[in-house]
Every structure is written in structure tokens, then in C-alpha cells.
Protein backbone atom coordinates (compact mmCIF):
# COMPACT_ATOMS: atom_id res chain seq x y z
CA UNK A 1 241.46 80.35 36.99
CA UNK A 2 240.39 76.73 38.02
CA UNK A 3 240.74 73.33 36.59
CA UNK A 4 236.98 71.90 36.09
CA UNK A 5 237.70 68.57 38.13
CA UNK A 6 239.15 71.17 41.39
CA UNK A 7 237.23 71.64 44.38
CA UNK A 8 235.90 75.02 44.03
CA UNK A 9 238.01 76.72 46.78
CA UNK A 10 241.16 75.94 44.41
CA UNK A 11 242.53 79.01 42.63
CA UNK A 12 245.23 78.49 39.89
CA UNK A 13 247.29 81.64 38.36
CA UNK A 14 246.51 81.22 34.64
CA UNK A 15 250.47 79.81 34.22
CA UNK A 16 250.17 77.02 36.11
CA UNK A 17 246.54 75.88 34.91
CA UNK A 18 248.04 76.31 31.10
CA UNK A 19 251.39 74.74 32.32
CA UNK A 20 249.24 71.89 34.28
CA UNK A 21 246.92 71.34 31.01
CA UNK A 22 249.70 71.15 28.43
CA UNK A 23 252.08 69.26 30.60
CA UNK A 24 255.32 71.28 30.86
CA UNK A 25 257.16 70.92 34.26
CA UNK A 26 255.79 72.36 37.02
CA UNK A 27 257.64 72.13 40.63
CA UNK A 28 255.69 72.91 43.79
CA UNK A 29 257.17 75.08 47.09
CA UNK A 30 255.72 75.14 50.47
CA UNK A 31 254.85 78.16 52.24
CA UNK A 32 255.67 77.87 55.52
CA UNK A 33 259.18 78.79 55.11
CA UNK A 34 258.13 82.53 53.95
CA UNK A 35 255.11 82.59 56.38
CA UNK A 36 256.83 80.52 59.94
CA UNK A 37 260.75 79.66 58.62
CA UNK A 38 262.49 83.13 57.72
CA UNK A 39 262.31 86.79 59.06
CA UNK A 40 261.51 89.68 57.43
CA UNK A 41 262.71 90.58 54.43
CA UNK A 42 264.53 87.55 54.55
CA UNK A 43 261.05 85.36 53.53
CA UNK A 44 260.26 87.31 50.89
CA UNK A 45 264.02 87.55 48.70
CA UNK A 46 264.19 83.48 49.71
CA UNK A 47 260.24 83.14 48.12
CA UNK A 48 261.62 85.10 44.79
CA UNK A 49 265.01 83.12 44.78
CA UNK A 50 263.22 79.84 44.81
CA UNK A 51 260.91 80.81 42.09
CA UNK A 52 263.99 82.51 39.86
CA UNK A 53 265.94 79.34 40.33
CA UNK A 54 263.33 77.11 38.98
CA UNK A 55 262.16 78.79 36.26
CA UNK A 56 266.52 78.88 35.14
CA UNK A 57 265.87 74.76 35.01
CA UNK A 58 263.21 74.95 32.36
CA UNK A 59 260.42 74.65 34.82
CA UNK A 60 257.46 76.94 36.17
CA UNK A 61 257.33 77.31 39.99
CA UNK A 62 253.95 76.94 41.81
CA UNK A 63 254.15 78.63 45.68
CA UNK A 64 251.25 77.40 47.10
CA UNK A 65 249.09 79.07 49.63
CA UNK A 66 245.63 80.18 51.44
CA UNK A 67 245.09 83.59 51.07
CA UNK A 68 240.86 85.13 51.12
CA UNK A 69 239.39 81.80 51.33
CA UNK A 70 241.05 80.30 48.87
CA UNK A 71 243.83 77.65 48.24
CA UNK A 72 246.05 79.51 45.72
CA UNK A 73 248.76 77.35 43.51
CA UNK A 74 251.11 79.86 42.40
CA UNK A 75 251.88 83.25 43.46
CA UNK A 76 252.11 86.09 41.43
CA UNK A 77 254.16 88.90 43.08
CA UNK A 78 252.19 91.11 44.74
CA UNK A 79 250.55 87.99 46.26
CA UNK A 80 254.23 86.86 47.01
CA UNK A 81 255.16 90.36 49.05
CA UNK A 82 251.37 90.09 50.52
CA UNK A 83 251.73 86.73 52.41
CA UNK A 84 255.62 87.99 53.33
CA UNK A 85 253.83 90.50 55.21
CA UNK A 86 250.91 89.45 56.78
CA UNK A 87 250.82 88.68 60.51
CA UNK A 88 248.65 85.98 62.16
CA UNK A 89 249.10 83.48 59.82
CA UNK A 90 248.21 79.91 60.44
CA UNK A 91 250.63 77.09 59.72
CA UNK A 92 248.72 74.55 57.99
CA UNK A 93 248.44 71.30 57.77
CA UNK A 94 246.36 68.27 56.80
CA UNK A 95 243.99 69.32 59.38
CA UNK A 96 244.02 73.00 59.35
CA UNK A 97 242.62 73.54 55.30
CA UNK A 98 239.22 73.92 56.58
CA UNK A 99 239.70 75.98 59.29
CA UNK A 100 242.08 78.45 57.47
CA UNK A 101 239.47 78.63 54.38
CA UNK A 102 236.16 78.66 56.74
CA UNK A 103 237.76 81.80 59.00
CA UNK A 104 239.54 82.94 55.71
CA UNK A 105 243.24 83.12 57.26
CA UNK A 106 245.93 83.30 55.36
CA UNK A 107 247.81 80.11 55.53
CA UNK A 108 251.49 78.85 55.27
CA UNK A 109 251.45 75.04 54.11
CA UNK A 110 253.62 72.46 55.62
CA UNK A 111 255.39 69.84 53.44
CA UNK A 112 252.26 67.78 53.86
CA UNK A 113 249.74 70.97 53.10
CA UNK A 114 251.60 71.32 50.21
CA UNK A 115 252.28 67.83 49.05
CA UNK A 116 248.50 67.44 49.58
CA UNK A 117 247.38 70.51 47.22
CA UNK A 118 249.92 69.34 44.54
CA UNK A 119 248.67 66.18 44.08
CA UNK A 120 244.68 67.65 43.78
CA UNK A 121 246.16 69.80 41.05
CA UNK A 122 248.23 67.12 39.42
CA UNK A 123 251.99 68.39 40.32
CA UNK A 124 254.55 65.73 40.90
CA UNK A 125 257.61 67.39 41.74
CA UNK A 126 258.26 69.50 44.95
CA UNK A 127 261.30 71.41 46.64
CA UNK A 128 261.46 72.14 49.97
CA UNK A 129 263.91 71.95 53.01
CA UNK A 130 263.73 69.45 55.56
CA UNK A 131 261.04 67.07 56.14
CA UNK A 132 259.02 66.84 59.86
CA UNK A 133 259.68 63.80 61.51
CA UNK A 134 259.72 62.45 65.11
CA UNK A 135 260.25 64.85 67.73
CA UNK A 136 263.18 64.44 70.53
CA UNK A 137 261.14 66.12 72.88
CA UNK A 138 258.23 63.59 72.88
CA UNK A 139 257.33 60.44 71.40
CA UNK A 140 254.54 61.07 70.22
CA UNK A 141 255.49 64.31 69.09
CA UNK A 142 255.47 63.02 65.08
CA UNK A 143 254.76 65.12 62.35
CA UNK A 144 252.15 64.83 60.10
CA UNK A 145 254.62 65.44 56.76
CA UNK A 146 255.58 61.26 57.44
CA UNK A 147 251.87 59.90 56.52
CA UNK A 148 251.91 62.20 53.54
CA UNK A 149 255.06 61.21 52.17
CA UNK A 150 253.65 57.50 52.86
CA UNK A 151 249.90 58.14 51.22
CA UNK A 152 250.73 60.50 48.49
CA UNK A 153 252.95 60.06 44.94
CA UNK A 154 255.15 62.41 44.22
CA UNK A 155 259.10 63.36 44.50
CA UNK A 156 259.95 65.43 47.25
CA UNK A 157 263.25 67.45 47.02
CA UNK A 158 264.64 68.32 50.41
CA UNK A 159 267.79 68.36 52.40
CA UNK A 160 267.11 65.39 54.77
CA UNK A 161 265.01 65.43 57.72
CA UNK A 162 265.16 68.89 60.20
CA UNK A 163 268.17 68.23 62.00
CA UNK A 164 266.15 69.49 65.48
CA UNK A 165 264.34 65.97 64.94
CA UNK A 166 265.40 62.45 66.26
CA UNK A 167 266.88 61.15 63.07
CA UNK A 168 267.39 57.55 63.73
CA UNK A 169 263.61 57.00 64.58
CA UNK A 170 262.90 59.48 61.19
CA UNK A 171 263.98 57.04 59.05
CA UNK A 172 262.71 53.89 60.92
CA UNK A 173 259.32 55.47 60.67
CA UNK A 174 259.70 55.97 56.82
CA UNK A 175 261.02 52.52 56.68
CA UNK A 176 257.64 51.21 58.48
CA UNK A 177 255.55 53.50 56.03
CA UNK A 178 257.27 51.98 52.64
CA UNK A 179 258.81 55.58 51.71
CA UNK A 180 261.83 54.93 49.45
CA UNK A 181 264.58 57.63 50.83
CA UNK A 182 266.79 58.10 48.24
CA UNK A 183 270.26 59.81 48.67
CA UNK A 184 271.26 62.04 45.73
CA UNK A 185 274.99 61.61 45.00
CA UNK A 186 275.31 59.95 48.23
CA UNK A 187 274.77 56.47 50.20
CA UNK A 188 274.25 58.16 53.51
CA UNK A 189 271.30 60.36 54.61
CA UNK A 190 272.19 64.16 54.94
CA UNK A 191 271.53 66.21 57.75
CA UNK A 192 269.76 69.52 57.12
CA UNK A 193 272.61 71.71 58.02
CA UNK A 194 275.42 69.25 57.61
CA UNK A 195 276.18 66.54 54.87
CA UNK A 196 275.46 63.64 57.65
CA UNK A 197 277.42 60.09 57.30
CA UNK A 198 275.83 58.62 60.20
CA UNK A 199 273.00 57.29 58.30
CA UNK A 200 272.33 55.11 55.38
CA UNK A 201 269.69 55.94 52.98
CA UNK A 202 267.76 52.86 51.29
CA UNK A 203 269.12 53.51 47.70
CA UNK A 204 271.19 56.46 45.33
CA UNK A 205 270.50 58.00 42.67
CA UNK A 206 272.80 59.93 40.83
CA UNK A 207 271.11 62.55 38.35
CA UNK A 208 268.02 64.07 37.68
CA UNK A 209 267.10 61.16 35.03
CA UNK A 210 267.46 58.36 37.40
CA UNK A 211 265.47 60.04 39.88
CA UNK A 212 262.52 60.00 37.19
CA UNK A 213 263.29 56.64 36.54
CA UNK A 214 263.26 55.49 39.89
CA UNK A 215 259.41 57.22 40.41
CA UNK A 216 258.02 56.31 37.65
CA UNK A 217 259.10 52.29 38.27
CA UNK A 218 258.04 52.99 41.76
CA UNK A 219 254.50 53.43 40.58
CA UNK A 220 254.00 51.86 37.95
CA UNK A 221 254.26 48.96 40.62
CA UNK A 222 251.23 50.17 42.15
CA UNK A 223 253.01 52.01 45.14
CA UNK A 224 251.35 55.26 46.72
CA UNK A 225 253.99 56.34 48.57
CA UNK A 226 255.71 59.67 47.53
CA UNK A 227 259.95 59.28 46.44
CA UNK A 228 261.78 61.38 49.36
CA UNK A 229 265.32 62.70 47.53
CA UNK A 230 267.53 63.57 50.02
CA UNK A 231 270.09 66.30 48.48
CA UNK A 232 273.14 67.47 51.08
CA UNK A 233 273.67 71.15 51.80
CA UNK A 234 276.05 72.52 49.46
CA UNK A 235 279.77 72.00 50.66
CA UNK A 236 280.27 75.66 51.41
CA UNK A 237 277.26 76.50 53.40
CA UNK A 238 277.47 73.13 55.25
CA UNK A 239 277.83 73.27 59.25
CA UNK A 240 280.20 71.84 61.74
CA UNK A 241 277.77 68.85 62.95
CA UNK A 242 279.48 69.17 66.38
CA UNK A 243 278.27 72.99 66.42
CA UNK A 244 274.73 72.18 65.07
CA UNK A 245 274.68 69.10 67.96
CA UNK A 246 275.68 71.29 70.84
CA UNK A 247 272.87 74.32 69.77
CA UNK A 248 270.29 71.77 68.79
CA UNK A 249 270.71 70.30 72.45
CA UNK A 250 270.18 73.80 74.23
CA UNK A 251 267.47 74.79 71.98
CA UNK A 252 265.49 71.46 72.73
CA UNK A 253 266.14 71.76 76.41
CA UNK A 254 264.70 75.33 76.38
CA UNK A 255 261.19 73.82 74.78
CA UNK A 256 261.01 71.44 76.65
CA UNK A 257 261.48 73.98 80.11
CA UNK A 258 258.78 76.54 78.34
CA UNK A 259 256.19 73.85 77.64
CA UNK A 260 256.55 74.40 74.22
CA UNK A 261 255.47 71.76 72.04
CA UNK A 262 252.81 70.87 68.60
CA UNK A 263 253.02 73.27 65.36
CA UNK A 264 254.63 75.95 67.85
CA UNK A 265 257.71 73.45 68.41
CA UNK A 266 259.61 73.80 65.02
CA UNK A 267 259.72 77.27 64.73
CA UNK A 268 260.71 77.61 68.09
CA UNK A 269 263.48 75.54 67.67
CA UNK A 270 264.62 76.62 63.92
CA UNK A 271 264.83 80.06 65.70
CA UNK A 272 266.50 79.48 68.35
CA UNK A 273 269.21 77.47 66.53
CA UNK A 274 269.26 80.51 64.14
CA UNK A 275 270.05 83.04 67.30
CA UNK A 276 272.91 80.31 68.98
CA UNK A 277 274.74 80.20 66.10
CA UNK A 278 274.56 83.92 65.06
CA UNK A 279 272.61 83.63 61.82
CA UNK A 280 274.84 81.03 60.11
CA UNK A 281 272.14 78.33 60.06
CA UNK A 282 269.87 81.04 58.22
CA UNK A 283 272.36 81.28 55.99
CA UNK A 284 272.76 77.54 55.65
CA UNK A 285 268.94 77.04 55.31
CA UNK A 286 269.12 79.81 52.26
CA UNK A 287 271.67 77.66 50.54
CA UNK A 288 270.07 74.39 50.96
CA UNK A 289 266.55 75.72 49.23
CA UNK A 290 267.57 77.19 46.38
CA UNK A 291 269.78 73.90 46.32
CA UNK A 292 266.86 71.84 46.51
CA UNK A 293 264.45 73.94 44.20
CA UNK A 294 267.35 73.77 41.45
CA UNK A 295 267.29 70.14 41.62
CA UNK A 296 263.59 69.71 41.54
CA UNK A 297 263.81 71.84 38.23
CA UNK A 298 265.79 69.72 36.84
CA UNK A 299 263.60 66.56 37.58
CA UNK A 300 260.79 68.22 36.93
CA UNK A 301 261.80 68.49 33.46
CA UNK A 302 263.08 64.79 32.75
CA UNK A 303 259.63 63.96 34.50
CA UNK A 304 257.88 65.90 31.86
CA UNK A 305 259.96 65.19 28.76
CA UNK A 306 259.08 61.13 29.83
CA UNK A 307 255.62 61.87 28.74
């Protein structure tokens, strides 16, 4: 099913077109993490989990993905386990739609893929779990998720920036672009797998109300940036940020060795991380996304009820 003002290579499951059409809350979730970020059967349980805690907010989930040529917004199951399973799948972003629908890959979107098919379909609310950002490794090395967040308006639900990625700069790039970064229940920017404190975020917000608040002001002012809520890991899956450091260092000095660099870069690192610290940043990047999809239910629905 398709919405009549869609390009034509846009497939919506019949939910999320009726959702969509009579304006109930809809909340968006990348791909990548089932098709590039988790392992086997790992993807697929974290894909359902997402979905399950969502819909237990009020709201209707929409995975979003290129499967057969097509740019699919929502999942149903089978689809679900299908793209879990399927090798040889390209990581897309801004620039890779084309290719992935012209060869007809299947596709994992990036924050920005996604953030990019939500707003052609009209969704305004989107969980995932870290942002891209500027690479340690290079300095040019700067992910494409920043000019989305900068050129497209919508609230993005996420545990900070990846904590592989040069922070500091991060947020000075977001501060260049005009990208409020909000800090939900906090005043300092969290950390993917730790709660952070080094850095400040540029205002809080403390519920799922103000957070609708805060958008909706934000563009009714004209702005076209998206709202980046920044939600800290949950207390007791958070890790030791001298233990994240130390493996974070090793991992980057082992790309950087291999040669290892663009889209290949993140997964590389996540990975590695993952195998230093013996599966306990898995486990904290579990915790974190269902964290973040529960809280994008909830604004989801005061976004909706606004109406």
C-alpha cells in the first residue's frame, strides 16, 4: 500500500499508511542495527523487542527498509526474520537509495536513511542508538547522519553520539549546524555506553510532553533542523567509561593499522569493542534501544494527542 503523494518505489504495510492517514503515533527504527549492528539471532529478537516496546507506549512501530526494489516503512514479520537473514546487504545512506533500489539489494538504513524516508512519509518521531558523528581516525571522516539531523524536522531518540566517535568535535559540529541537543533528565550529554558528565548538552527536557513542546516551538519558528534527545543508558546496563576508553582506544588503533575506514569503519569498531569487552557492550547496546524506542513511544504519543 502507498500514499498517493509517495514516490512510487515507497511501499507502506497497510498499518502504517492507515496509522499515517488518521494520525495516531507512529515512531520510526533504523535498520542498520538488525542488518550491520547485531549478530545473529541477536538482530532479529532486538528488531521484535523494539517493535513490542513501542507498540506497549500506545504507538505503532515503522522498521524501515529496502527489500526487492522497494523502500518498505514497516515490517511485517516474515519481512522482519527475512532481512535478519539475508547476507550482502548494503548499509545505506543518503547516497546509496538509488543504488540499493536500481540493483535491488536489500538495504539497512542509517540514522540519516531512515530519518530521510520518515520524513517523505510524514513520521516525526524516531528511536535509534547512537548518532554518527566525526570520526577519531580522520578528520574528514564525518558521517552523513550530522547534515540530516541539521536539514530534516523531526525528534530523534538516541543514546548520545557512538562513543567510538570524537565527541567533543560531535557536538561542535551540531552546534555549527543549529541542531538543538537536548539532554533528557540530564544537563550533560550521555555517552552511548556510559551516562557521560563530561559534556554539556544545549538544553533539558524532562518528560515526554516537554520534549513535544520543545519541537513543536522549534518549528513553528521556521527551523528545519531535526530535535536530537539524548537519553543515558539505563543505570544497570551502563559501562565503566574507563573500560569503554581503554577498548575504544585499541579498537581505533586496529582500523587505523588495517586501512579500514568509510561505511566499513563503524561496524568494525562496534565489533571489535563488542569482542574486548566480552559481549557486555552488546548487552549494553540491547538496553539502550529498547530504552530509546520506549521513550520515543511515549513522545510519539504527546506529539500526536497535540494535534
Amino acid at each position: 500500500m502507498n500514499n498517493l503523494n509517495l514516490p512510487e518505489n515507497f511501499s507502506l504495510t497497510p498499518e502504517i499508511s492507515s496509522a499515517l492517514e488518521n494520525d495516531q503515533p507512529v515512531v520510526a527504527l533504523e535498520s542498520t542495527v538488525i542488518t550491520h549492528g547485531l549478530p545473529r539471532p541477536h538482530n532479529l529478537e532486538l528488531a521484535r523487542d523494539m517493535e513490542k516496546t513501542v507498540r506497549a507506549q500506545g504507538a505503532i512501530p515503522a522498521t524501515i527498509a529496502l527489500m526487492d526494489g522497494k523502500i518498505r516503512v514497516g515490517l511485517e514479520d516474515p519481512a522482519l526474520v527475512q532481512l535478519s537473514e539475508a547476507d550482502d546487504v548494503l548499509k545505506v545512506s543518503l547516497r546509496d537509495f538509488a543504488t540499493a533500489l536500481t540493483k535491488k539489494q536489500f538495504g539497512g538504513t542509517t540514522v540519516a536513511g531512515t530519518m530521510f524516508v520518515s520524513q517523505k512519509a510524514g513520521i516525526k518521531v524516531f528511536a535509534t542508538g547512537g548518532i554518527g558523528g566525526v570520526h577519531r581516525e580522520g578528520a574528514f571522516d564525518i558521517s552523513t547522519d550530522l547534515q540530516a539531523l541539521a536539514n530534516i524536522p523531526m525528534i530523534v531518540v538516541c543514546a548520545g553520539a557512538k562513543s567510538i566517535l570524537d565527541l567533543p568535535a560531535t557536538l561542535e559540529y551540531l552546534e555549527t549546524l543549529g541542531v538543538p541537543v537536548a539532554g533528557y533528565g540530564t544537563d550533560r550529554f550521555p555517552e552511548f555506553f556510559s551516562p557521560g558528565g563530561r559534556l554539556p548538552v544545549s538544553v533539558r527536557l524532562d518528560s515526554p510532553a516537554e520534549v513535544a513542546q520543545f519541537a513543536q516551538t522549534h518549528w513553528a519558528l521556521g527551523m528545519k533542523s531535526a530535535v536530537l534527545v539524548c537519553q543515558p543508558i539505563p543505570a544497570e546496563a551502563a559501562m565503566p567509561l574507563d573500560e569503554i576508553e581503554r577498548v575504544e582506544e585499541v579498537a581505533s588503533r586496529e582500523a587505523v593499522e588495517r586501512g579500514i575506514h568509510g561505511q566499513a569503519l563503524t561496524p568494525f569498531l562496534l565489533g571489535r569493542v563488542n569482542e574486548l569487552t566480552g559481549g557486555k557492550s552488546m548487552r549494553a547496546n540491547l538496553a539502550f534501544l529498547k530504552n530509546n524506542a520506549r521513550l520515543a513511544g511515549l513522545i510519539a504519543r504527546e506529539l500526536s494527542s497535540a494535534h
